[in-house]
PDB file of N, CA and C in Angstrom:
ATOM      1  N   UNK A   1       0.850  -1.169   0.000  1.00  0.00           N
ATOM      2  CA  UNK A   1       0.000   0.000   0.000  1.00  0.00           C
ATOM      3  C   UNK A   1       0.896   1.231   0.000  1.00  0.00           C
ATOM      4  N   UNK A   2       0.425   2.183  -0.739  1.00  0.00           N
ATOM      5  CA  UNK A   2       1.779   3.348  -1.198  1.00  0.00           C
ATOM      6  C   UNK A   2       0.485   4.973  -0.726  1.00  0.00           C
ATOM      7  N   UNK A   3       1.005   5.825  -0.009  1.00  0.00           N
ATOM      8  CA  UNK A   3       0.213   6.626  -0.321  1.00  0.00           C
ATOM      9  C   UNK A   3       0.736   7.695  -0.495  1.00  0.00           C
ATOM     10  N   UNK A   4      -0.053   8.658  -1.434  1.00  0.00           N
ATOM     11  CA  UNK A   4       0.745  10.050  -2.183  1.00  0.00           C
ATOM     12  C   UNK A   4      -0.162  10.740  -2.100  1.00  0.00           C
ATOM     13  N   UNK A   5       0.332  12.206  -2.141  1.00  0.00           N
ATOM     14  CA  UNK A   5      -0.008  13.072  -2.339  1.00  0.00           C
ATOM     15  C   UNK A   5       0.921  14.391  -2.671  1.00  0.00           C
ATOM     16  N   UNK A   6       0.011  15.399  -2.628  1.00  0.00           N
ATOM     17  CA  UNK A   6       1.108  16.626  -3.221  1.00  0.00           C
ATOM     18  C   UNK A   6       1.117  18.149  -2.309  1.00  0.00           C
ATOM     19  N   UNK A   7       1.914  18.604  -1.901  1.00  0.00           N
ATOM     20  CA  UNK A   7       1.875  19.929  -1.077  1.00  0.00           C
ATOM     21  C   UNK A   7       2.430  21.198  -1.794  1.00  0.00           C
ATOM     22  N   UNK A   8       2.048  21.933  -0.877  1.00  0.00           N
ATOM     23  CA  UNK A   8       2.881  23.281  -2.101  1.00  0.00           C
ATOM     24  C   UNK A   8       3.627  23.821  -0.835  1.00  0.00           C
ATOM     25  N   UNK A   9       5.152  24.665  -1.213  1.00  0.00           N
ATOM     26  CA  UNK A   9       5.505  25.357  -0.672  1.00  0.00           C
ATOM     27  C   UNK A   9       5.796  26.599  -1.107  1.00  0.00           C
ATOM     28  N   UNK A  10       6.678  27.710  -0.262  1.00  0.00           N
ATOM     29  CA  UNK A  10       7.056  29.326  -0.690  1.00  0.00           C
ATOM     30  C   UNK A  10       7.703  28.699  -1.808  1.00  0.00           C
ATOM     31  N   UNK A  11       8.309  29.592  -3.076  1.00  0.00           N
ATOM     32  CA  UNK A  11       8.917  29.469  -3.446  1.00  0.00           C
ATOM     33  C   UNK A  11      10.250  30.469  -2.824  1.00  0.00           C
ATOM     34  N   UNK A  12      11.350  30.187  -2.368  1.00  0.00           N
ATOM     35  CA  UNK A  12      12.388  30.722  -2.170  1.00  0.00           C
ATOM     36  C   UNK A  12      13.807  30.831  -2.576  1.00  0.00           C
ATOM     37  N   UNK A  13      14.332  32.032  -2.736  1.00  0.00           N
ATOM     38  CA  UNK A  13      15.282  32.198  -3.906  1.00  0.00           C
ATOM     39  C   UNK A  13      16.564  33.216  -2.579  1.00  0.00           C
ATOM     40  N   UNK A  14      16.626  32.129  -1.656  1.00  0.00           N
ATOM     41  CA  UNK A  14      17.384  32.843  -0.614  1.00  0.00           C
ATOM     42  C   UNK A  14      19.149  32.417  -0.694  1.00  0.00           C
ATOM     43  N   UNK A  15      19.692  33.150  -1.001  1.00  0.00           N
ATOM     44  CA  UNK A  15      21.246  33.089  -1.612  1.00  0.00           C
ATOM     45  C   UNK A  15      21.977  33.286  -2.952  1.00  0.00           C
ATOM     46  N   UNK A  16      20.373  33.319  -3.846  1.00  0.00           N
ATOM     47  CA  UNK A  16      20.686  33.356  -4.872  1.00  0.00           C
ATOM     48  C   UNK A  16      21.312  35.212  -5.363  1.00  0.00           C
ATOM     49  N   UNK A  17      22.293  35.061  -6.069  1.00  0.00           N
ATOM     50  CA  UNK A  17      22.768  36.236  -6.679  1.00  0.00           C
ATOM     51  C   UNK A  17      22.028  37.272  -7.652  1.00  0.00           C
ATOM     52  N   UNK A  18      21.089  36.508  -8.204  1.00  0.00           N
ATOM     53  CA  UNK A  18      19.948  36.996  -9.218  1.00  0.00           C
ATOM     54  C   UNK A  18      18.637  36.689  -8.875  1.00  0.00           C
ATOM     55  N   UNK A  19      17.546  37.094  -8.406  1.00  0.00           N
ATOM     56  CA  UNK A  19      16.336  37.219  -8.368  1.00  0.00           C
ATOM     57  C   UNK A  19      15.724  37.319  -9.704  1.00  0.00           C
ATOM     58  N   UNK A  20      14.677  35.846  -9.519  1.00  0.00           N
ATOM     59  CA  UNK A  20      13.433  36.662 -10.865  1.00  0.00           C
ATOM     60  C   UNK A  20      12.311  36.968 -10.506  1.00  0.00           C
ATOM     61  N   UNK A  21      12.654  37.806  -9.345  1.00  0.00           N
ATOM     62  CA  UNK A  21      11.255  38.830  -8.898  1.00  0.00           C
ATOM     63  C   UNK A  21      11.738  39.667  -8.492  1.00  0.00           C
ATOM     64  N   UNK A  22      11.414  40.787  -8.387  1.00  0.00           N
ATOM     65  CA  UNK A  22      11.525  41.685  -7.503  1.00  0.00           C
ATOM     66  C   UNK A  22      11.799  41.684  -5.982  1.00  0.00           C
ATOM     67  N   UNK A  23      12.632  42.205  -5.350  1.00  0.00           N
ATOM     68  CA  UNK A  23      13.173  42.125  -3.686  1.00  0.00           C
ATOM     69  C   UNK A  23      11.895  42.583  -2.652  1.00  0.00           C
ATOM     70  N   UNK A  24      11.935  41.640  -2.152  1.00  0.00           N
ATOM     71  CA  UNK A  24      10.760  41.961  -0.891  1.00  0.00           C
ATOM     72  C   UNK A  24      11.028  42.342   0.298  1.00  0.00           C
ATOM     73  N   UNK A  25      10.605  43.454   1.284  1.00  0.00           N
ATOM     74  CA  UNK A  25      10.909  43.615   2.383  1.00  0.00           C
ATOM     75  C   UNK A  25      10.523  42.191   3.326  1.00  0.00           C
ATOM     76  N   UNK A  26      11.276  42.800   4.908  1.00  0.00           N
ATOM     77  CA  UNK A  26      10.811  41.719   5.789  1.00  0.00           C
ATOM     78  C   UNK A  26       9.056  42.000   5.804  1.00  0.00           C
ATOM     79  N   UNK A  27       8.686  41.016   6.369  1.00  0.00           N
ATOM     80  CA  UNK A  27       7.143  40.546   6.753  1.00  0.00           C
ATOM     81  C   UNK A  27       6.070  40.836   5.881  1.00  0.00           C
ATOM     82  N   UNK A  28       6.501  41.069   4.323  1.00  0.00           N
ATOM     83  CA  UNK A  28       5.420  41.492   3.316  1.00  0.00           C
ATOM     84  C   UNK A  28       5.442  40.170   2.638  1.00  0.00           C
ATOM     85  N   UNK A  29       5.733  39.364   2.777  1.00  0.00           N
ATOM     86  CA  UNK A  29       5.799  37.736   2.196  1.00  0.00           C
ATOM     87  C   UNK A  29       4.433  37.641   1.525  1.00  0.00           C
ATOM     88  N   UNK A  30       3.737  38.327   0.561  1.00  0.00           N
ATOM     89  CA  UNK A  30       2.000  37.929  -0.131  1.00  0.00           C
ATOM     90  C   UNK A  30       2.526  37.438  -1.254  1.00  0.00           C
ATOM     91  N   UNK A  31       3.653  37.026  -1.789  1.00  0.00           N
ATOM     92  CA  UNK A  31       3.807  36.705  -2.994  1.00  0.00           C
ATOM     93  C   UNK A  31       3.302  34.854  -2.901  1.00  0.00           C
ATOM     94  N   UNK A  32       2.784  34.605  -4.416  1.00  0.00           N
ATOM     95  CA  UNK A  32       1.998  33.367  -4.933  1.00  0.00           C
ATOM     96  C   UNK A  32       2.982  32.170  -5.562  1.00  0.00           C
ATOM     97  N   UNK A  33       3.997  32.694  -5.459  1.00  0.00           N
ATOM     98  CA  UNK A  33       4.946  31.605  -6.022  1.00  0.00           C
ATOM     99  C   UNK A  33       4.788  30.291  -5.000  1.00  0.00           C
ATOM    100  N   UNK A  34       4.764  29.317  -5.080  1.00  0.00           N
ATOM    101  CA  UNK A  34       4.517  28.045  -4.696  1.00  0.00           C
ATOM    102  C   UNK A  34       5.313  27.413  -5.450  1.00  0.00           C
ATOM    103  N   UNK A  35       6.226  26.179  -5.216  1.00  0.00           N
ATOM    104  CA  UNK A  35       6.651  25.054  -5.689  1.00  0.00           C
ATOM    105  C   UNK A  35       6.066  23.693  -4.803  1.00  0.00           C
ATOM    106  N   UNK A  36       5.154  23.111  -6.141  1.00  0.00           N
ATOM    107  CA  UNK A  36       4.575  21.738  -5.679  1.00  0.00           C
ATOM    108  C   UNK A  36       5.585  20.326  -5.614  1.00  0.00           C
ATOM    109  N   UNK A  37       5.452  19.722  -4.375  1.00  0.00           N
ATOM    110  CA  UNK A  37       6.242  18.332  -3.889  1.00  0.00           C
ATOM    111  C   UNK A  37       4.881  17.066  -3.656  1.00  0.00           C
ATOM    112  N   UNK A  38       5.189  16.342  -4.375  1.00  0.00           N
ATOM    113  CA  UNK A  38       4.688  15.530  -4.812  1.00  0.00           C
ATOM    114  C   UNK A  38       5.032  14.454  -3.770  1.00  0.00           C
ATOM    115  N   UNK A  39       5.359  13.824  -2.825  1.00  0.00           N
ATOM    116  CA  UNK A  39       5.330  12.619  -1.774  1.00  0.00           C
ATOM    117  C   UNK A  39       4.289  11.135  -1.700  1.00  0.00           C
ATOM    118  N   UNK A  40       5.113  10.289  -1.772  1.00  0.00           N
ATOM    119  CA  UNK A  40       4.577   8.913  -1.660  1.00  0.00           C
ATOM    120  C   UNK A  40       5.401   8.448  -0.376  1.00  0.00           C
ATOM    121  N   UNK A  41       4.491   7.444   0.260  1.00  0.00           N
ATOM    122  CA  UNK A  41       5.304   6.910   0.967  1.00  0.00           C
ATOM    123  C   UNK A  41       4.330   5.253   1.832  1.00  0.00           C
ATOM    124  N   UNK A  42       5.384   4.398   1.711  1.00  0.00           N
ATOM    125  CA  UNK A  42       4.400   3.493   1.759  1.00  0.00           C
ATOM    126  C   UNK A  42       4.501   2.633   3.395  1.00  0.00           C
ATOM    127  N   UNK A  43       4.197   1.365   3.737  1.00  0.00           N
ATOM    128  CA  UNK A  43       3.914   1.585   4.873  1.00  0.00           C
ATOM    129  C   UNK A  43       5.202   0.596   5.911  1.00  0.00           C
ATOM    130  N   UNK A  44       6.031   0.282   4.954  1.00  0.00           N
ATOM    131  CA  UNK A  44       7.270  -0.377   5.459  1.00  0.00           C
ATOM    132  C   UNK A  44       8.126   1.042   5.738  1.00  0.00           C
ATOM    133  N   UNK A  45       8.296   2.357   5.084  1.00  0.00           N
ATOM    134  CA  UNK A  45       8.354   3.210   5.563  1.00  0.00           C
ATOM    135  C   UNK A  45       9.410   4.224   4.371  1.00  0.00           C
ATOM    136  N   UNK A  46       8.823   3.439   3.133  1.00  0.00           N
ATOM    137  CA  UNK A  46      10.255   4.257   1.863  1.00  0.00           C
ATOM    138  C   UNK A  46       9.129   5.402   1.561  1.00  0.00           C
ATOM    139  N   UNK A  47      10.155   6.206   1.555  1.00  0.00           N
ATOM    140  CA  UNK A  47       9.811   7.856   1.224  1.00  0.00           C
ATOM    141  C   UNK A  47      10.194   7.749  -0.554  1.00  0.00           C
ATOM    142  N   UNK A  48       9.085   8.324  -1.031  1.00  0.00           N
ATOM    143  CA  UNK A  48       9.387   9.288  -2.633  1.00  0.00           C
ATOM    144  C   UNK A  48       9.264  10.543  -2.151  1.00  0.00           C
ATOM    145  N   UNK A  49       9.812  11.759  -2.919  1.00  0.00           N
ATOM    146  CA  UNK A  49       9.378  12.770  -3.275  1.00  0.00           C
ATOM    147  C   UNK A  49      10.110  13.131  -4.119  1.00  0.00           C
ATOM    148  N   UNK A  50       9.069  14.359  -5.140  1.00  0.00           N
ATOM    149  CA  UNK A  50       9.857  14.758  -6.350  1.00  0.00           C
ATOM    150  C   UNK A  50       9.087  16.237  -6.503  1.00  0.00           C
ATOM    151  N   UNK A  51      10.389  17.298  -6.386  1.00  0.00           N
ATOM    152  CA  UNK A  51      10.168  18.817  -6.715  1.00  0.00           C
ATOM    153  C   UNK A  51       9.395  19.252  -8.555  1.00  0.00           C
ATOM    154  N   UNK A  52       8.397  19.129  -8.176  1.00  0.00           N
ATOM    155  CA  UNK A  52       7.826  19.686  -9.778  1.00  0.00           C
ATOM    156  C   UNK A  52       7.304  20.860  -9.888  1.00  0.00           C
ATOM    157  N   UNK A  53       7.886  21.663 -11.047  1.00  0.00           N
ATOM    158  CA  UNK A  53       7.180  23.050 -11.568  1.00  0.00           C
ATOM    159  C   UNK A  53       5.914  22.964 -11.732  1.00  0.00           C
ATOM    160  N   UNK A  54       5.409  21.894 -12.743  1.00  0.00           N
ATOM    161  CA  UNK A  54       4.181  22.005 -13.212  1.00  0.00           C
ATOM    162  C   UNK A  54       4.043  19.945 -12.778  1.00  0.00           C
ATOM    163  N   UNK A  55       2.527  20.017 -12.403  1.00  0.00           N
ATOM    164  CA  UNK A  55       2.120  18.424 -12.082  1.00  0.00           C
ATOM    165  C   UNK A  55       1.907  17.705 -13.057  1.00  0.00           C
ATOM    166  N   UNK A  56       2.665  17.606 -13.758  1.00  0.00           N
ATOM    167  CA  UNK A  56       2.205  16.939 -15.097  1.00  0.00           C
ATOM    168  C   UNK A  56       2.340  15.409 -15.334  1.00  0.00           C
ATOM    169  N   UNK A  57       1.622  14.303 -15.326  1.00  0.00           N
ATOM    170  CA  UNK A  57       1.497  12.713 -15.867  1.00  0.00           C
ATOM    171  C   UNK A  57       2.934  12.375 -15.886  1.00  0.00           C
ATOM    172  N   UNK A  58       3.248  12.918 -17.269  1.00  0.00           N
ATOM    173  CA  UNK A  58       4.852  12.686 -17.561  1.00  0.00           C
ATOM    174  C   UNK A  58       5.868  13.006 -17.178  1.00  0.00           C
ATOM    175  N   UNK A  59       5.852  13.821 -16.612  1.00  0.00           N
ATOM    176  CA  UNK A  59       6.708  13.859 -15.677  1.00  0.00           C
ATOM    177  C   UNK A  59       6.646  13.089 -14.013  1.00  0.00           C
ATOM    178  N   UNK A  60       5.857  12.690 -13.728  1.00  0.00           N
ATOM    179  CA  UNK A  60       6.145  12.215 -12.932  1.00  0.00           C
ATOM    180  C   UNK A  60       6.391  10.797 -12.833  1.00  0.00           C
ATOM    181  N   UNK A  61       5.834  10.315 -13.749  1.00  0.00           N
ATOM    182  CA  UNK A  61       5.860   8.786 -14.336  1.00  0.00           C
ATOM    183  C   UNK A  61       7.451   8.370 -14.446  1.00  0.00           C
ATOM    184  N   UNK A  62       8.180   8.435 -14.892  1.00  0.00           N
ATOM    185  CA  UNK A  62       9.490   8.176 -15.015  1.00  0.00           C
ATOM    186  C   UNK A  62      10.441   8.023 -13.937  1.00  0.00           C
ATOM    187  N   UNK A  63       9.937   8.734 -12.722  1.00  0.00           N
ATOM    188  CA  UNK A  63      10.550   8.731 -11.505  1.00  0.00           C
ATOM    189  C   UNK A  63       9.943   7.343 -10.571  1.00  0.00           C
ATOM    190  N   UNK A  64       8.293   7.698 -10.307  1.00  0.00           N
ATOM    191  CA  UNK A  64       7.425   7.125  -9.779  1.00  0.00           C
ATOM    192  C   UNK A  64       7.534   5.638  -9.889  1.00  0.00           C
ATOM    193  N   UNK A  65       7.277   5.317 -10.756  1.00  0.00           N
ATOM    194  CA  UNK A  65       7.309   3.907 -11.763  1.00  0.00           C
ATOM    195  C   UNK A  65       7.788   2.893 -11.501  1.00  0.00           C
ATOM    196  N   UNK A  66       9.476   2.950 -11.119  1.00  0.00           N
ATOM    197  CA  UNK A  66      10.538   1.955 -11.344  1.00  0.00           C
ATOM    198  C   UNK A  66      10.359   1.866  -9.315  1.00  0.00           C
ATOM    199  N   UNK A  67       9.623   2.566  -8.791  1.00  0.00           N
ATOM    200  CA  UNK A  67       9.944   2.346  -7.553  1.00  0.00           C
ATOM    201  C   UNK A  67       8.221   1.822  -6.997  1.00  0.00           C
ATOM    202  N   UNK A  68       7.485   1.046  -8.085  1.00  0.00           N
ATOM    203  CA  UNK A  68       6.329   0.759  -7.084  1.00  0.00           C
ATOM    204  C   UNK A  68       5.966  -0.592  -7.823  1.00  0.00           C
ATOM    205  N   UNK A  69       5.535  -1.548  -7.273  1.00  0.00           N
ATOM    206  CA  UNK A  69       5.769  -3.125  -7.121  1.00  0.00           C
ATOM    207  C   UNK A  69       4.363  -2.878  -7.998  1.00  0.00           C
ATOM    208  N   UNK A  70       4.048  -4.149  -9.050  1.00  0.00           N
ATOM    209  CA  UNK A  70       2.807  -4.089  -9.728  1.00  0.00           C
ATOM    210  C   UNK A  70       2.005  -4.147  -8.912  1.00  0.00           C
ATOM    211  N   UNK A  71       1.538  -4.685  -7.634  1.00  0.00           N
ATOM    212  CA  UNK A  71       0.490  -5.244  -6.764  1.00  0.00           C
ATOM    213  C   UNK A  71       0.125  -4.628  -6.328  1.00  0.00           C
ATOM    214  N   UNK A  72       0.750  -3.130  -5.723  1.00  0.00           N
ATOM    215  CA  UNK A  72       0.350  -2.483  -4.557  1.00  0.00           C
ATOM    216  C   UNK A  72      -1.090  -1.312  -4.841  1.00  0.00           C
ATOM    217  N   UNK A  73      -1.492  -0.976  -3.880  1.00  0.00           N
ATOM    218  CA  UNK A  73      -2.740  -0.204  -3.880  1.00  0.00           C
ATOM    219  C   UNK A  73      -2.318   1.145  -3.593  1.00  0.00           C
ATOM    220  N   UNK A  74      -2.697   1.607  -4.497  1.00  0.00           N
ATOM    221  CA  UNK A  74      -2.509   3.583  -4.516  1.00  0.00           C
ATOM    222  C   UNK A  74      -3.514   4.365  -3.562  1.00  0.00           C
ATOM    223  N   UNK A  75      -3.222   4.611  -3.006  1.00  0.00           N
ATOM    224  CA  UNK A  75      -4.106   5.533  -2.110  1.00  0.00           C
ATOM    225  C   UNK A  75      -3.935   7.079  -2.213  1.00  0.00           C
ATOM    226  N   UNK A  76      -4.546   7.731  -2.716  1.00  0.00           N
ATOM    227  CA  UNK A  76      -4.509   9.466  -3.095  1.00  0.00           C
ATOM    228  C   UNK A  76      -5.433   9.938  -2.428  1.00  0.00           C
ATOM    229  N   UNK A  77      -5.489  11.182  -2.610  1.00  0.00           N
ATOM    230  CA  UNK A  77      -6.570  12.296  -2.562  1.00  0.00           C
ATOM    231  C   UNK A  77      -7.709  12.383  -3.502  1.00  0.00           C
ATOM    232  N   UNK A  78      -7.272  11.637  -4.711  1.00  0.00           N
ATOM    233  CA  UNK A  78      -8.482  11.438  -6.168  1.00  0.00           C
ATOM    234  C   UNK A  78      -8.120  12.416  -7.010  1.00  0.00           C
ATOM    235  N   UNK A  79      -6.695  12.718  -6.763  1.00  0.00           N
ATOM    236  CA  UNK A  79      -6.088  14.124  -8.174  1.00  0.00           C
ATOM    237  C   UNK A  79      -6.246  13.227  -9.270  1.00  0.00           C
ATOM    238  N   UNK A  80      -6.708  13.889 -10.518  1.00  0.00           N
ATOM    239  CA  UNK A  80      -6.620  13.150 -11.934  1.00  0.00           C
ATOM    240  C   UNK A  80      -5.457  12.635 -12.222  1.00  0.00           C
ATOM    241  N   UNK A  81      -4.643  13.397 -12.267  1.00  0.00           N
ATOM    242  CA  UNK A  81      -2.772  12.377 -12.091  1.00  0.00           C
ATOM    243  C   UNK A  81      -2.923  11.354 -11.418  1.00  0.00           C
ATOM    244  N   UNK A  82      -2.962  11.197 -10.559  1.00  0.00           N
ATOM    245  CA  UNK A  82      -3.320   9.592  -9.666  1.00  0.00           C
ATOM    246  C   UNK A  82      -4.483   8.640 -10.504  1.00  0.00           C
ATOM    247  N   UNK A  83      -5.403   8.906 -10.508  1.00  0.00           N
ATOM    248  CA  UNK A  83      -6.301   8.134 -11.328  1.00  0.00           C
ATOM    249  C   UNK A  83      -5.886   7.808 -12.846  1.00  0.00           C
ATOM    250  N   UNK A  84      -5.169   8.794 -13.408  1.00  0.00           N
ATOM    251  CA  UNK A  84      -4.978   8.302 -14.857  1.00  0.00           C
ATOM    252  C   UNK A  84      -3.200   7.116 -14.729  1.00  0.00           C
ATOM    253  N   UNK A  85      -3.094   7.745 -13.414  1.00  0.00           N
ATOM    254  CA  UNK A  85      -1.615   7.241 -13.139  1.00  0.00           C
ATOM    255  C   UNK A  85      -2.009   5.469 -12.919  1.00  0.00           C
ATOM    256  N   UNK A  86      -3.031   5.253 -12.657  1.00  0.00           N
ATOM    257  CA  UNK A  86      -3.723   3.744 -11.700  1.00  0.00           C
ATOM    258  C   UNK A  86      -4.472   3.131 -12.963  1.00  0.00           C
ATOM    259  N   UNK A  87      -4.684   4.212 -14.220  1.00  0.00           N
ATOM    260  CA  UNK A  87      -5.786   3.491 -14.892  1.00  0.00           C
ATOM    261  C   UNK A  87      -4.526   3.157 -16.083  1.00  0.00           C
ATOM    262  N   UNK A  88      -3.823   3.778 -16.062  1.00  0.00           N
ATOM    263  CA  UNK A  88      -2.451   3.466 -17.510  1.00  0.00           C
ATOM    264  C   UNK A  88      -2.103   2.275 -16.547  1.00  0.00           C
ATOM    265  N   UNK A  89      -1.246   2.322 -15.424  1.00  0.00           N
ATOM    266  CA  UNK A  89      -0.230   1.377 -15.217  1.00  0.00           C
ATOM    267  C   UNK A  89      -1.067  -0.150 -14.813  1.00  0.00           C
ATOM    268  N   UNK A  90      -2.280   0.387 -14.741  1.00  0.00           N
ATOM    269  CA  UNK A  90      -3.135  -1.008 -14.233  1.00  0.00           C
ATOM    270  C   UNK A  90      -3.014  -1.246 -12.639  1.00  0.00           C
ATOM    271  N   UNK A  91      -3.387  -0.601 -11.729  1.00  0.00           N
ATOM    272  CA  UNK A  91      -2.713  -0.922 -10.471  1.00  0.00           C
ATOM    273  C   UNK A  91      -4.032  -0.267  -9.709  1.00  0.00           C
ATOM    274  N   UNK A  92      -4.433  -0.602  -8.777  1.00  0.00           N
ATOM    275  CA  UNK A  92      -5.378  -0.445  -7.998  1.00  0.00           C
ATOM    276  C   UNK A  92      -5.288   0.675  -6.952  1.00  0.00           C
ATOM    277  N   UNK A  93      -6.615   1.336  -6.974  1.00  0.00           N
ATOM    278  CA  UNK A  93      -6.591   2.847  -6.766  1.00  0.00           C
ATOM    279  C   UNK A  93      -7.578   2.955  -5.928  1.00  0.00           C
ATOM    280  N   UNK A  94      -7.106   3.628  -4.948  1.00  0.00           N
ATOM    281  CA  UNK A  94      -8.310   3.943  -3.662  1.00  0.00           C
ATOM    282  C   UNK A  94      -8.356   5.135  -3.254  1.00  0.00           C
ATOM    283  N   UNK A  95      -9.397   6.157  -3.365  1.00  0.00           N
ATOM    284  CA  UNK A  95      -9.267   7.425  -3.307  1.00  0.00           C
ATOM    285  C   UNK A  95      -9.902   7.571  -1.549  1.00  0.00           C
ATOM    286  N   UNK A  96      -8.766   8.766  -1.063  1.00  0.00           N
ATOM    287  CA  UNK A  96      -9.338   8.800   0.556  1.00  0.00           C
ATOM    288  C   UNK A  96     -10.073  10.461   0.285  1.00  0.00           C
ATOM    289  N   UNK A  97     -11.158  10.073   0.669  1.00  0.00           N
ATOM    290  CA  UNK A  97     -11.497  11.170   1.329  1.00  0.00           C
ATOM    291  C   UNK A  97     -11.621  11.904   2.902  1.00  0.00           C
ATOM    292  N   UNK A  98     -11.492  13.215   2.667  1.00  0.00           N
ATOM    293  CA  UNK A  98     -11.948  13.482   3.934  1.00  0.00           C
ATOM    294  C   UNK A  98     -13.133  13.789   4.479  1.00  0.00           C
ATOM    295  N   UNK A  99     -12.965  13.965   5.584  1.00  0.00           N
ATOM    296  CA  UNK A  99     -14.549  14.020   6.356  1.00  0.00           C
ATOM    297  C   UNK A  99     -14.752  15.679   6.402  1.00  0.00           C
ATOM    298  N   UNK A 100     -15.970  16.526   5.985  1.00  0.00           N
ATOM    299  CA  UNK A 100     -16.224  17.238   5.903  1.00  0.00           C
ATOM    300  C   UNK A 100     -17.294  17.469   6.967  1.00  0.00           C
ATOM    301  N   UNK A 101     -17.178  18.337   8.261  1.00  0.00           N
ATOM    302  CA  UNK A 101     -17.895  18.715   9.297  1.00  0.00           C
ATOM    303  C   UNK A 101     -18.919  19.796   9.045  1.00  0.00           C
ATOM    304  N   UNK A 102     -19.862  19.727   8.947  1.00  0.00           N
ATOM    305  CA  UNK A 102     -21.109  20.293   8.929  1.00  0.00           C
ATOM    306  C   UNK A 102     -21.684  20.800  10.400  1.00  0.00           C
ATOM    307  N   UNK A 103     -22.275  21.702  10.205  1.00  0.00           N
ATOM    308  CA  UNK A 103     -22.350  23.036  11.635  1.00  0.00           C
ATOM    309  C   UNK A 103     -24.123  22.907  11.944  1.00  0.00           C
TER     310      UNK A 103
END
C-alpha cells in the first residue's frame, strides 16, 4: 500500500545572486509563487518525493514507476494524475477522502 499526495511550498530564492522577482521587504511575504512536492510513501516506511514546476502525468511517471511493485494499492486524494496514473499502469486505486464537518 503506497500513499501520495502533493503539497505546495514558498517558493524561495534565498542566496541566490539573481532574483526573478523583484526584492521583498521583511514581513510582506504575499507573494503566490509556490513550488509543488509531490510525496509517496508506503507503509514499510520508503519515502518518494519529487520537486515539480508544473504536475504533469509525464513527468512524474518516469521517476514514480521503477519504484512501485505491480500489486500495490494507490491511495490518493483522487487528483486526476493519480487516477490516470492507476488506470495506464493497471494498479489499484483507492481514493481517501476526507470528512467534511457540517455546523
Amino acid at each position: 500500500m503506497v500513499e501520495i499526495d502533493e503539497t505546495h511550498f514558498k517558493l524561495s530564492e534565498k542566496g541566490c545572486r539573481e532574483l526573478t522577482r523583484a526584492s521583498r521587504k521583511r514581513g510582506t511575504d504575499k507573494g503566490k509563487a509556490k513550488i509543488k512536492v509531490v510525496i509517496a510513501k508506503d507503509r514499510s516506511g520508503h519515502t518518494f518525493d519529487k520537486v515539480m514546476t508544473r504536475f504533469k502525468l509525464d513527468a512524474l511517471k518516469p521517476d514514480l514507476l521503477p519504484r512501485l511493485e505491480p500489486d500495490i494499492v494507490l491511495c490518493s486524494d483522487g487528483h486526476l494524475n493519480y487516477y490516470w496514473l492507476a488506470e495506464k499502469e493497471i494498479l489499484k486505486h483507492v481514493v481517501l477522502m476526507g470528512v467534511i464537518k457540517s455546523e
